[in-house]
Protein backbone atom coordinates (compact mmCIF):
# COMPACT_ATOMS: atom_id res chain seq x y z
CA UNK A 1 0.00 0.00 0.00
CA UNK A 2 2.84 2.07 0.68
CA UNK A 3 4.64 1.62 -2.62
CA UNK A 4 1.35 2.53 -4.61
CA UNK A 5 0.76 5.73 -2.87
CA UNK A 6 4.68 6.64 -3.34
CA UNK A 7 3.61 5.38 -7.01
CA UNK A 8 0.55 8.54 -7.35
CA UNK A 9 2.66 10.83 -5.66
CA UNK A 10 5.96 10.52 -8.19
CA UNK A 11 3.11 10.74 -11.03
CA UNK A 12 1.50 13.25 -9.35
CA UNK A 13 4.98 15.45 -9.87
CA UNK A 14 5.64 14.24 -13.42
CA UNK A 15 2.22 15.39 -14.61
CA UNK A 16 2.65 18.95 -12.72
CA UNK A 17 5.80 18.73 -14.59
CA UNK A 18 4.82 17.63 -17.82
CA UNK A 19 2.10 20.41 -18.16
CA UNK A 20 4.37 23.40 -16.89
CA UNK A 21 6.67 22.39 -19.75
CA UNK A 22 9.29 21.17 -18.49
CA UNK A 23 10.48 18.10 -20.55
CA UNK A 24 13.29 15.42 -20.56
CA UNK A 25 15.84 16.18 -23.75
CA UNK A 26 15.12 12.25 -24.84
CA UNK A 27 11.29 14.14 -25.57
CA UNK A 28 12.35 17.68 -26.76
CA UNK A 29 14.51 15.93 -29.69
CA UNK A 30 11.71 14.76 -32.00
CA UNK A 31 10.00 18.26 -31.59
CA UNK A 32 11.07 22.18 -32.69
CA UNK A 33 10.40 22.93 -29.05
CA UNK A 34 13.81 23.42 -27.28
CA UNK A 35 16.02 21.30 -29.77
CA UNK A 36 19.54 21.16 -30.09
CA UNK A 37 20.62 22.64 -32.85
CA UNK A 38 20.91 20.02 -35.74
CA UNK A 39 24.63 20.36 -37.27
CA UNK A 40 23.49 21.24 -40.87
CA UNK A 41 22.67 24.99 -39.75
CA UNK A 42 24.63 27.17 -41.69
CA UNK A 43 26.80 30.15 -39.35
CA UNK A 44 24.23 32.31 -41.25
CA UNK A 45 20.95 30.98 -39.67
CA UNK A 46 22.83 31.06 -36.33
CA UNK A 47 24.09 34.21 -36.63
CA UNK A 48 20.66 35.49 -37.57
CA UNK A 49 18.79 33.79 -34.67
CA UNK A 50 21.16 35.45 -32.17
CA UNK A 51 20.47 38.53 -33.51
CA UNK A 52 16.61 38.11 -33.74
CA UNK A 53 16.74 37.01 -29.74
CA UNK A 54 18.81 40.12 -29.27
CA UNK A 55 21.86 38.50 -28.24
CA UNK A 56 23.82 40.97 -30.69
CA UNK A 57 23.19 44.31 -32.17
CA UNK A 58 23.04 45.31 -35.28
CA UNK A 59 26.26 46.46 -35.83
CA UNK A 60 27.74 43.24 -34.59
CA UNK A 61 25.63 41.17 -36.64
CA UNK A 62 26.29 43.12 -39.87
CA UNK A 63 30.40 42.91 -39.12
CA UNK A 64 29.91 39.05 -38.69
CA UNK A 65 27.55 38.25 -41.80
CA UNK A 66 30.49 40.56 -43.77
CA UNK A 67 33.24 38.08 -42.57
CA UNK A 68 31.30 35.22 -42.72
CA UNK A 69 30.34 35.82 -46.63
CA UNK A 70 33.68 36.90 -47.41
């Protein structure tokens, strides 16, 4: 009786879990949501999603797409 109510309560926590988003990375790989990056993006689209999350400004991100066409 024990075990089963130790059972609920550890599903209990995953399910809290689950819907506050929080996911293993074993789940988050077959889904856009918080994937590694795969290794066939280009410097470019890296480049250009730092900039669009504001990571760089726009000087910086013109100097490095320069350098990284030339």
């Amino acid at each position: 009786m024990m075990f089963f109510g130790f059972f609920l309560f550890i599903l209990g926590i995953g399910v809290i879990a689950y819907i506050l988003g929080w996911r293993p990375d074993f789940l988050k790989q077959g889904s856009n949501y918080g994937s590694p990056r795969q290794p066939d993006d280009s410097a470019l689209e890296i480049l250009q999603d730092r900039y669009a999350r504001g990571e760089i400004d726009e000087d910086e991100y013109l100097r490095m797409k320069r350098n990284l066409k030339s």
